[in-house]
C-alpha atoms as a PDB file:
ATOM      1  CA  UNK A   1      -1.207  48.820 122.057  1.00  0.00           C
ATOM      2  CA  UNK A   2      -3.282  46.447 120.823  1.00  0.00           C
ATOM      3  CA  UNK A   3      -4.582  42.648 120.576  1.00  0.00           C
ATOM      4  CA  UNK A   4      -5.300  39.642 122.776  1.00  0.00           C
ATOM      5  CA  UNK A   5      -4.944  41.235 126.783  1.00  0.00           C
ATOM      6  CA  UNK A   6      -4.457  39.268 129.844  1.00  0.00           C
ATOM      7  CA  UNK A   7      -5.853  41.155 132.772  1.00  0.00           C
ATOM      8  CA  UNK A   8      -4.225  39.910 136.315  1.00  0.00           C
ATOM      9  CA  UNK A   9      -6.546  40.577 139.086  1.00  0.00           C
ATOM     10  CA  UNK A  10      -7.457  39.796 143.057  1.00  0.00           C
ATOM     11  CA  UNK A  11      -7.127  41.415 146.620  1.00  0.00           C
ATOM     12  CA  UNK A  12      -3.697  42.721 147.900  1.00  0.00           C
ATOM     13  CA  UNK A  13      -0.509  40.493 148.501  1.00  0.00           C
ATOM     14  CA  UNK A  14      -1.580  37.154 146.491  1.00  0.00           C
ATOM     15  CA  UNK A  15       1.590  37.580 143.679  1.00  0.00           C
ATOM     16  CA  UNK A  16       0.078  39.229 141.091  1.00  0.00           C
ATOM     17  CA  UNK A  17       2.770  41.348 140.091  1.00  0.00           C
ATOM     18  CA  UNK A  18       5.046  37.934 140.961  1.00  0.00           C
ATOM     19  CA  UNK A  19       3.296  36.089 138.136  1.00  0.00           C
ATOM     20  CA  UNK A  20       3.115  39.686 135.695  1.00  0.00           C
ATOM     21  CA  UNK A  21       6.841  39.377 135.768  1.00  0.00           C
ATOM     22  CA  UNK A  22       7.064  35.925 135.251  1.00  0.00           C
ATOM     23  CA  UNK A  23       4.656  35.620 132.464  1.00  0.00           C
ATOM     24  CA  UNK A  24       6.953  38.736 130.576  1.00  0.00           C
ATOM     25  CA  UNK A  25       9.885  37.822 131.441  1.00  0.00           C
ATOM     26  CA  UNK A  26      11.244  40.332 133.165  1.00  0.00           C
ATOM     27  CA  UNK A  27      11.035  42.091 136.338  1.00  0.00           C
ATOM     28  CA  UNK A  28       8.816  44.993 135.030  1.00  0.00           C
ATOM     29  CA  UNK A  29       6.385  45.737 138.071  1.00  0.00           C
ATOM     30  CA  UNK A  30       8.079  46.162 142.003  1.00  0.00           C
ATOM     31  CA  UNK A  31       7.554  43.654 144.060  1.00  0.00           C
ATOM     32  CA  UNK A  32       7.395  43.708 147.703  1.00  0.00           C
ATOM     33  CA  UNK A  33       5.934  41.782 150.886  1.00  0.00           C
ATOM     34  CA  UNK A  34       3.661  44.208 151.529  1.00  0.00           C
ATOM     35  CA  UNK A  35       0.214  45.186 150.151  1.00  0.00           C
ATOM     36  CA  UNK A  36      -0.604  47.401 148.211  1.00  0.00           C
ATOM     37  CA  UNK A  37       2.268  48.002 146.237  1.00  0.00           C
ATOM     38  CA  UNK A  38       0.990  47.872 142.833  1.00  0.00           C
ATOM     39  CA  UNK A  39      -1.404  50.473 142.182  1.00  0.00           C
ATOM     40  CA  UNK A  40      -1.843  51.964 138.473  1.00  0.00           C
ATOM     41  CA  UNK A  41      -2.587  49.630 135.307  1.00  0.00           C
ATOM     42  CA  UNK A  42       1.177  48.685 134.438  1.00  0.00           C
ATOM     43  CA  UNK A  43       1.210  46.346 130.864  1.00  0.00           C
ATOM     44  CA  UNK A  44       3.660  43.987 129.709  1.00  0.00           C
ATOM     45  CA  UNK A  45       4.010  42.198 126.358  1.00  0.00           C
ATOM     46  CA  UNK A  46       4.237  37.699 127.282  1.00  0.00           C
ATOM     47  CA  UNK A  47       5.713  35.573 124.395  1.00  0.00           C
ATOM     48  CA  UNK A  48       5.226  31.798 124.492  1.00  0.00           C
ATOM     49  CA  UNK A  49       5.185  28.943 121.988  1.00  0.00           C
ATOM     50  CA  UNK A  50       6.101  31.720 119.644  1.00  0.00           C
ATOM     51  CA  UNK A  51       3.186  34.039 120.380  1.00  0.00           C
ATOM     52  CA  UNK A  52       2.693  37.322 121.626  1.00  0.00           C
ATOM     53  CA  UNK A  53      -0.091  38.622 124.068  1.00  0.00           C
ATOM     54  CA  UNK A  54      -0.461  41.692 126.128  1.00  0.00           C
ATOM     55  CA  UNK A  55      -0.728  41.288 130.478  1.00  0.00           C
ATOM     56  CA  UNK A  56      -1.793  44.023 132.908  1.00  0.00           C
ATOM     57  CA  UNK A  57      -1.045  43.692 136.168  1.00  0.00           C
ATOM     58  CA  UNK A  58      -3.197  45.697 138.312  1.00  0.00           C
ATOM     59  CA  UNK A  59      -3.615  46.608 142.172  1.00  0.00           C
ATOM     60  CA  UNK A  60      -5.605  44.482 144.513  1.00  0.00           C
ATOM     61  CA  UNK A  61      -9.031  44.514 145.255  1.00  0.00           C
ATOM     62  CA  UNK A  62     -10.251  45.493 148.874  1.00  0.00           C
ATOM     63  CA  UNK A  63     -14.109  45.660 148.901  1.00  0.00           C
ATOM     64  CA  UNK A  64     -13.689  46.445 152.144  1.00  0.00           C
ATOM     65  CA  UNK A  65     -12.496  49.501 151.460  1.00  0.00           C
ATOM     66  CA  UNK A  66     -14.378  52.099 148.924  1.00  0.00           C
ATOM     67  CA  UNK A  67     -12.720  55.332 149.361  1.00  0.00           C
ATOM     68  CA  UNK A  68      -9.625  57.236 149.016  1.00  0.00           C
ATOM     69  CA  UNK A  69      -6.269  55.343 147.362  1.00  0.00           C
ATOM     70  CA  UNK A  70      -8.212  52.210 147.568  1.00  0.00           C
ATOM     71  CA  UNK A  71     -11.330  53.314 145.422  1.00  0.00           C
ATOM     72  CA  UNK A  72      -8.927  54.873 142.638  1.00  0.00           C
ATOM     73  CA  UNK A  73      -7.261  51.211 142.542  1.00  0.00           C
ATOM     74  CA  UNK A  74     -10.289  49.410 141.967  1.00  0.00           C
ATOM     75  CA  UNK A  75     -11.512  51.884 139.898  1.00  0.00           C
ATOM     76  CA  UNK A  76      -8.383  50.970 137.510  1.00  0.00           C
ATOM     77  CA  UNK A  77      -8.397  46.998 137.879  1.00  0.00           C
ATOM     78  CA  UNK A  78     -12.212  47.399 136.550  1.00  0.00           C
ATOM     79  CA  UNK A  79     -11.257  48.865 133.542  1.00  0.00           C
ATOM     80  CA  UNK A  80      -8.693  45.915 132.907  1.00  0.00           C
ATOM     81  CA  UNK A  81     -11.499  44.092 133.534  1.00  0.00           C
ATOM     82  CA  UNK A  82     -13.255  45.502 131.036  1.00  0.00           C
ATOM     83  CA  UNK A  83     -10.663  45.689 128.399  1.00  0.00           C
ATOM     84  CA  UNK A  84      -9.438  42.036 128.698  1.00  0.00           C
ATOM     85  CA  UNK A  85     -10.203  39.075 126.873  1.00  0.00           C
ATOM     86  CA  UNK A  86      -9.268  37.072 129.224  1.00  0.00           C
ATOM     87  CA  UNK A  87      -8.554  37.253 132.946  1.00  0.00           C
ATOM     88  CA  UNK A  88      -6.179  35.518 135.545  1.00  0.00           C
ATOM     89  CA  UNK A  89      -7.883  35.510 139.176  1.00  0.00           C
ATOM     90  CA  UNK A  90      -5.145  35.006 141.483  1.00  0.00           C
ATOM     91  CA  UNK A  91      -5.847  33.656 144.614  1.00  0.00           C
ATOM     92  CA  UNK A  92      -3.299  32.592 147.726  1.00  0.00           C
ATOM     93  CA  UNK A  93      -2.899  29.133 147.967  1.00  0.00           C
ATOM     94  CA  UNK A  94      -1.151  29.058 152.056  1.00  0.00           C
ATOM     95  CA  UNK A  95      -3.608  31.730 152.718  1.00  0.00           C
ATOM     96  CA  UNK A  96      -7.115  29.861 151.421  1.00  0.00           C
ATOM     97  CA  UNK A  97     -10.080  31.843 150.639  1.00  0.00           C
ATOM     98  CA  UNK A  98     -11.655  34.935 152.382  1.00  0.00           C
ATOM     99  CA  UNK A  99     -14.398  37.532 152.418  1.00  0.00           C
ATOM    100  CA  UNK A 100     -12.518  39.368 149.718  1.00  0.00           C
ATOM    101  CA  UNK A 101     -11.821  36.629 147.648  1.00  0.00           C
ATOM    102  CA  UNK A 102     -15.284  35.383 147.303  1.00  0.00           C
ATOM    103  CA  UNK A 103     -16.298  39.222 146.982  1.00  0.00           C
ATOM    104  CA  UNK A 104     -13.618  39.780 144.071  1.00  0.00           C
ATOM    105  CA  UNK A 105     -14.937  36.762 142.395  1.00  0.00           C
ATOM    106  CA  UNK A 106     -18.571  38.225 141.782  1.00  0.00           C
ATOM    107  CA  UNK A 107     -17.313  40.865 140.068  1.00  0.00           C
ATOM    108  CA  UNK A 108     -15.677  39.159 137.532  1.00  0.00           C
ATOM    109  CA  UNK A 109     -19.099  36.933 137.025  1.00  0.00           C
ATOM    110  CA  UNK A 110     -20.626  39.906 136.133  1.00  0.00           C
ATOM    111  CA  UNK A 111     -18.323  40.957 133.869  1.00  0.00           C
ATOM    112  CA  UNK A 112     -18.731  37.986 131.381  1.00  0.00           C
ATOM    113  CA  UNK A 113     -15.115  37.707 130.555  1.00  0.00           C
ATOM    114  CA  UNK A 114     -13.579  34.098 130.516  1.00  0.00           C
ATOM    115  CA  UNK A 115     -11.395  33.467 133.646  1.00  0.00           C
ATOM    116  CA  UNK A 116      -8.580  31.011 134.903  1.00  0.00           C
ATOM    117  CA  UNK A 117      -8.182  30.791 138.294  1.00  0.00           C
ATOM    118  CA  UNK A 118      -4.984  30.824 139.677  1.00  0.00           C
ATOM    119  CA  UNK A 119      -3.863  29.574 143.578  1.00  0.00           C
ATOM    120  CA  UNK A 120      -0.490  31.038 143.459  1.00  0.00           C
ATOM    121  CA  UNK A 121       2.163  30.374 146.101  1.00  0.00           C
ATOM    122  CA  UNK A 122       1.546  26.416 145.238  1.00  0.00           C
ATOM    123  CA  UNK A 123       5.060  25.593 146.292  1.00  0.00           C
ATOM    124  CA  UNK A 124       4.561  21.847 146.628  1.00  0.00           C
ATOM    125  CA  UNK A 125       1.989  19.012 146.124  1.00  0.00           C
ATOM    126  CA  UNK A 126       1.143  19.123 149.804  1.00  0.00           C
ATOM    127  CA  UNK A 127       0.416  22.762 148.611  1.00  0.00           C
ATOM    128  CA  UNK A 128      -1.640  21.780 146.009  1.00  0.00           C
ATOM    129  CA  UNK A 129      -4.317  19.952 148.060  1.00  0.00           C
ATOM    130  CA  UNK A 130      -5.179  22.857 149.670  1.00  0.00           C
ATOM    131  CA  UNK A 131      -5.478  24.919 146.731  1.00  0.00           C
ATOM    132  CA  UNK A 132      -8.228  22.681 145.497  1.00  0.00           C
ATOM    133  CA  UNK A 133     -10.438  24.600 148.488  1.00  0.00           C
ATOM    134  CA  UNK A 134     -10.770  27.501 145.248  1.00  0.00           C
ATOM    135  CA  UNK A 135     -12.562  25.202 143.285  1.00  0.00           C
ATOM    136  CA  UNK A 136     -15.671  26.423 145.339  1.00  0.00           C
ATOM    137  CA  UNK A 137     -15.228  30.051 143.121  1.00  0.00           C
ATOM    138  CA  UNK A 138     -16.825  27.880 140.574  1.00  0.00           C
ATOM    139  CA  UNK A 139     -15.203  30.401 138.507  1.00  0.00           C
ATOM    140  CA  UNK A 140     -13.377  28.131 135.801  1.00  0.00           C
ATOM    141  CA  UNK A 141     -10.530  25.919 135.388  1.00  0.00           C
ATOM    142  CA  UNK A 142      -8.029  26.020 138.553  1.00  0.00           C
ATOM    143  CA  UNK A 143      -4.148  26.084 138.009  1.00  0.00           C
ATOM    144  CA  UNK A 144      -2.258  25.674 141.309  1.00  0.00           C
ATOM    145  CA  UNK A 145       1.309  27.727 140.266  1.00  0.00           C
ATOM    146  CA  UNK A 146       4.399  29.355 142.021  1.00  0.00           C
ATOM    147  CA  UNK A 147       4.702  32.513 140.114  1.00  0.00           C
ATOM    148  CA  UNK A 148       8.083  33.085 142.552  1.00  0.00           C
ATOM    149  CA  UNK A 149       9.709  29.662 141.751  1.00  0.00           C
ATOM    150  CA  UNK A 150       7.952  28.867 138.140  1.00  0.00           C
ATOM    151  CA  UNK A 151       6.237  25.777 139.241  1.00  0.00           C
ATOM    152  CA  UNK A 152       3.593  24.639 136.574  1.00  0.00           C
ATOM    153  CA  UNK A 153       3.908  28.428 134.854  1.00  0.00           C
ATOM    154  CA  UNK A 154       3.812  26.324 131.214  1.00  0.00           C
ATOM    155  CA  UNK A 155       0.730  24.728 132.045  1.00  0.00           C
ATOM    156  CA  UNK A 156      -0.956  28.398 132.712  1.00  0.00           C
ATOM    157  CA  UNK A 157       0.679  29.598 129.391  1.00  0.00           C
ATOM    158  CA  UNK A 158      -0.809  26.757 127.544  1.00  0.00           C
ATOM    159  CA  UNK A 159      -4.209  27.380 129.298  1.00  0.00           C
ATOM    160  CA  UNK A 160      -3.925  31.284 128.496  1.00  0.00           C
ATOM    161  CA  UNK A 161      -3.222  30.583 124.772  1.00  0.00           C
ATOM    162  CA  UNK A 162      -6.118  28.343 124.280  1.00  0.00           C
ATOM    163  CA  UNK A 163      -8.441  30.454 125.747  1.00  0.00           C
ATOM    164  CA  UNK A 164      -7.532  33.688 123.226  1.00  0.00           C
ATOM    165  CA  UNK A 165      -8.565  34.178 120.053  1.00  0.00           C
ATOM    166  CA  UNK A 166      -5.545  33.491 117.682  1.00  0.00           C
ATOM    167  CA  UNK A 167      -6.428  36.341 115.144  1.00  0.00           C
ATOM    168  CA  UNK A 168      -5.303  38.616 118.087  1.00  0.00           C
ATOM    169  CA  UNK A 169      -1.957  37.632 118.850  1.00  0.00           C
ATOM    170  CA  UNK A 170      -0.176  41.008 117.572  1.00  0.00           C
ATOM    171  CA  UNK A 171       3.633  40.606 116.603  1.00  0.00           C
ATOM    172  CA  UNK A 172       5.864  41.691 118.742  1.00  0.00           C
ATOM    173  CA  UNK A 173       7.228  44.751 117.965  1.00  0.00           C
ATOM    174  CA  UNK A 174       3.617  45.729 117.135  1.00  0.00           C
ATOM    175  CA  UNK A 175       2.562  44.987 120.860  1.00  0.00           C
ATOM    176  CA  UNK A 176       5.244  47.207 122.311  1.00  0.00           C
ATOM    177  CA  UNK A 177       4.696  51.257 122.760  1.00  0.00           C
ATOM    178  CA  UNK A 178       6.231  52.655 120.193  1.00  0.00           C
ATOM    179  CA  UNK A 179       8.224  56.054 119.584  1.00  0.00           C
ATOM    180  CA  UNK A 180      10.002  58.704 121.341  1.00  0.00           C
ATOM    181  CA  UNK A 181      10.386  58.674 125.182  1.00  0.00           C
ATOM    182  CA  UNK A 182       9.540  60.772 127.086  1.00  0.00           C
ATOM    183  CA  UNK A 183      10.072  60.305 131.407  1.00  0.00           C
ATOM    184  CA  UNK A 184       8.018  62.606 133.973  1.00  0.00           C
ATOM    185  CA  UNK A 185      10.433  63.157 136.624  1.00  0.00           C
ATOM    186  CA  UNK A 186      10.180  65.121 140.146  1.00  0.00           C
ATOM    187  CA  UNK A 187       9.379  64.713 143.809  1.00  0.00           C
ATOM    188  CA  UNK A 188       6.744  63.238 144.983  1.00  0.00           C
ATOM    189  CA  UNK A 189       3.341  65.315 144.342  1.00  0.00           C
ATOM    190  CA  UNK A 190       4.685  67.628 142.138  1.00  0.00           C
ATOM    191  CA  UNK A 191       1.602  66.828 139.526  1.00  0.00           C
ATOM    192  CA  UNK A 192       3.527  64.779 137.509  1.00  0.00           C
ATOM    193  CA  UNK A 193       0.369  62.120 137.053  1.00  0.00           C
ATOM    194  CA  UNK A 194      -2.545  65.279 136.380  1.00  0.00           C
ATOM    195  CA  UNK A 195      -0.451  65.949 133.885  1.00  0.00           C
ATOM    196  CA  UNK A 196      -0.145  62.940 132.103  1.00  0.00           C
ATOM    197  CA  UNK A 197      -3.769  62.929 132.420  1.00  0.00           C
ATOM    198  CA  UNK A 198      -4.155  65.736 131.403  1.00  0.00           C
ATOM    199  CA  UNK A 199      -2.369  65.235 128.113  1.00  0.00           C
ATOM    200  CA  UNK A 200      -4.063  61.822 127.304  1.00  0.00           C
ATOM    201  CA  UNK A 201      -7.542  63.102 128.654  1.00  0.00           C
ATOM    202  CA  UNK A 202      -8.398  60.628 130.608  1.00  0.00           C
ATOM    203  CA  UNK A 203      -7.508  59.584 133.871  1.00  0.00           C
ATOM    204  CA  UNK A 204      -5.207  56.899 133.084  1.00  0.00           C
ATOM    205  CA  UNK A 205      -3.036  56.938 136.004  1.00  0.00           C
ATOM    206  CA  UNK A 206      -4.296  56.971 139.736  1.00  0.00           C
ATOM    207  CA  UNK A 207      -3.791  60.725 140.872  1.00  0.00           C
ATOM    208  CA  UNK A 208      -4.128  61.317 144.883  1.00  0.00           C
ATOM    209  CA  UNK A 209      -3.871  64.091 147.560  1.00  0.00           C
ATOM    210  CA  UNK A 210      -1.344  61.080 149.184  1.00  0.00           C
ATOM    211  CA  UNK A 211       2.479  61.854 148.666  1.00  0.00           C
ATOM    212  CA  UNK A 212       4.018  58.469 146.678  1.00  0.00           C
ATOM    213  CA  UNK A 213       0.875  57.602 144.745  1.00  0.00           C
ATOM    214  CA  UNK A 214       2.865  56.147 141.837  1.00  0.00           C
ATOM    215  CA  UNK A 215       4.816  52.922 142.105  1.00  0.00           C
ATOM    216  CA  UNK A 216       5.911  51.658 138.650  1.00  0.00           C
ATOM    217  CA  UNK A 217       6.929  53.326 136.074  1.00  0.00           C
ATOM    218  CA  UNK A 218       4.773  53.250 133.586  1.00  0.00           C
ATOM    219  CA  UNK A 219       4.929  53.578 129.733  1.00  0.00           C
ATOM    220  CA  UNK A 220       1.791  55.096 127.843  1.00  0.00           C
ATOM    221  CA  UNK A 221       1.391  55.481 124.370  1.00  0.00           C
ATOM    222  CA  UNK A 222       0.794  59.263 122.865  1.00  0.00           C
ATOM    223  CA  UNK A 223       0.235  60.478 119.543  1.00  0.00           C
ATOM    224  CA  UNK A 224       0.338  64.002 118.697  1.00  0.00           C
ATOM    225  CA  UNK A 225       0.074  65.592 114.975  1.00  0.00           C
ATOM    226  CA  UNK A 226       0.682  62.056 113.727  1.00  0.00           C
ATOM    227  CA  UNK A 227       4.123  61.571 116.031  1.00  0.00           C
ATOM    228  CA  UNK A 228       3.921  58.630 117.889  1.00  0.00           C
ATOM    229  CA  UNK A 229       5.278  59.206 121.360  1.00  0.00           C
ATOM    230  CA  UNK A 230       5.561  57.021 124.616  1.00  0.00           C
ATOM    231  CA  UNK A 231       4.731  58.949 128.063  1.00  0.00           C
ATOM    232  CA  UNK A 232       6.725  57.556 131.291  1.00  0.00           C
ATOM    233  CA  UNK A 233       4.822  58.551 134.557  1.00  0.00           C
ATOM    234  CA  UNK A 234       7.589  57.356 137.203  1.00  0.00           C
ATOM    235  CA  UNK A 235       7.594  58.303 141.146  1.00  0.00           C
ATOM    236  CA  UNK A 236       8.437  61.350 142.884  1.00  0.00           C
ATOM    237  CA  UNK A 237      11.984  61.595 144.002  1.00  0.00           C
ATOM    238  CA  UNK A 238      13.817  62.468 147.155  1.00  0.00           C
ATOM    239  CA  UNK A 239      17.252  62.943 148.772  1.00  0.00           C
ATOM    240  CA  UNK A 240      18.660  59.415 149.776  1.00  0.00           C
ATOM    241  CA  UNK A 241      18.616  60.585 153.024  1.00  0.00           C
ATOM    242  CA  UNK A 242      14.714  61.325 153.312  1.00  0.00           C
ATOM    243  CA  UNK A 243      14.214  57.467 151.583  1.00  0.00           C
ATOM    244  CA  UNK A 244      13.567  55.109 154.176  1.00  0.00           C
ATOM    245  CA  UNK A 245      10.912  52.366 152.878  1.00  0.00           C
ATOM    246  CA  UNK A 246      12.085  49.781 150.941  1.00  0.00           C
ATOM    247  CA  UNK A 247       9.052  49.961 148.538  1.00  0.00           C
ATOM    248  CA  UNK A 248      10.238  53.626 147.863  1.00  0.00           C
ATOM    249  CA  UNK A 249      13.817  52.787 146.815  1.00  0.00           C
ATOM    250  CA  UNK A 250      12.241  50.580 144.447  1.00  0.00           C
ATOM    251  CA  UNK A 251      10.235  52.778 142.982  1.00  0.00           C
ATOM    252  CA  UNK A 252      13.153  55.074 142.918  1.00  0.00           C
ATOM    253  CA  UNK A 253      15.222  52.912 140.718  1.00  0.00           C
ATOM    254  CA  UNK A 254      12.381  51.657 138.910  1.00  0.00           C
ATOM    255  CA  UNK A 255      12.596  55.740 137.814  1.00  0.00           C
ATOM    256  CA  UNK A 256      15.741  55.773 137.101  1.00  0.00           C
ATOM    257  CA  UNK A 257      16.194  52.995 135.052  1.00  0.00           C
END
């Protein structure tokens, strides 16, 4: 894939992959009311005002936290960080700012990347007085949204196309992974992610000791003597019976689909 990328970052449970579904259209990346249900890099292709740019949704941020499942995870939002042109800190609006927040948003300083801030969860204009309170980020220009309901989602998609450069806005069948598909399927820690990895030589999906790493399904782009291909890590299967999170049927279908 390539050309103008959105990166979608901040600390678990704000509605990042809310507003990733909402900005392509589709619902692409599980959501659940719990943290820490997005974990791996998962991108998406967002048309509007009849152009195309690429979003990654990616798992939040806890600086808190620096080792285990929670290092890989930050470990993959910084290199959306690093790859995007632009990025979309989300922040939680009912919520106000915290520890993490403020922590989240001196990373992204350092990175030098140009940033929108967004208070998601902005239901109402009562709502959107206290969002004003992430002004103090001093980050850049604030957008108070409802990624769940759609509130002010055109204003953000106005804001996101100014600030990319239009040269980079691929076409939309040139966005998109191309070729043939191919789906990793199993139960859970069968090494279905070490060897994706190990195929695309790099570590481009999270791989940990911890049963149910992988979430999403997620499509990666492969070319081998010339063949473009399109790899689909999913998550590890079990019986029905055995299922009993919510998050885990999800991802179930999610590998099904």
């Amino acid at each position: 894939m390539s050309g103008a990328l959105v990166a979608i970052v901040g600390r678990p449970n704000v509605g990042k992959s809310t507003l990733f579904n909402r900005l392509v259209g589709a619902r692409k990346a599980i959501v659940e009311d719990n943290p820490g249900v997005t974990r791996d890099r998962l991108y998406g292709v967002a048309e509007w005002e009849g152009r195309q740019f690429l979003v990654v949704d990616t798992g939040g941020i806890d600086p808190s936290l620096d080792d285990g499942l929670p290092k890989h995870i930050r470990a993959q939002a910084e290199i959306a960080i690093e790859e995007a042109d632009l990025i979309l800190f989300v922040v939680d609006a009912i919520d106000g700012l915290c520890a993490s927040d403020r922590e989240i948003a001196e990373l992204l300083r350092r990175s030098g990347r140009r940033i929108l801030v967004v208070a998601n969860k902005t239901e109402s204009e009562r709502r959107e007085i206290d969002a004003q309170a992430a002004h103090e980020l001093g980050l850049g220009e604030l957008f108070p949204v409802s990624a769940a309901h759609g509130r002010r989602i055109s204003e953000l998609c106005d804001a996101i196309l100014e600030n990319l450069p239009e040269d980079a806005m691929p076409a939309l069948e040139q966005a998109a992974p191309q070729g043939t598909r191919i789906a990793f399927m199993g139960r859970p820690n069968a090494g279905k992610s070490t060897l994706i990895n190990a195929l695309l030589r790099e570590p481009r999906v999270i791989v940990d000791a911890t049963a149910g790493t992988t979430r999403d399904a997620i499509d990666l782009p492969f070319e081998f003597n010339a063949d473009e291909h399109v790899l689909i890590d999913t998550a590890g299967l079990r019986r029905k019976a055995r299922v009993t999170a919510k998050v885990e049927s999800l991802s179930a279908a999610d590998a099904l689909r």
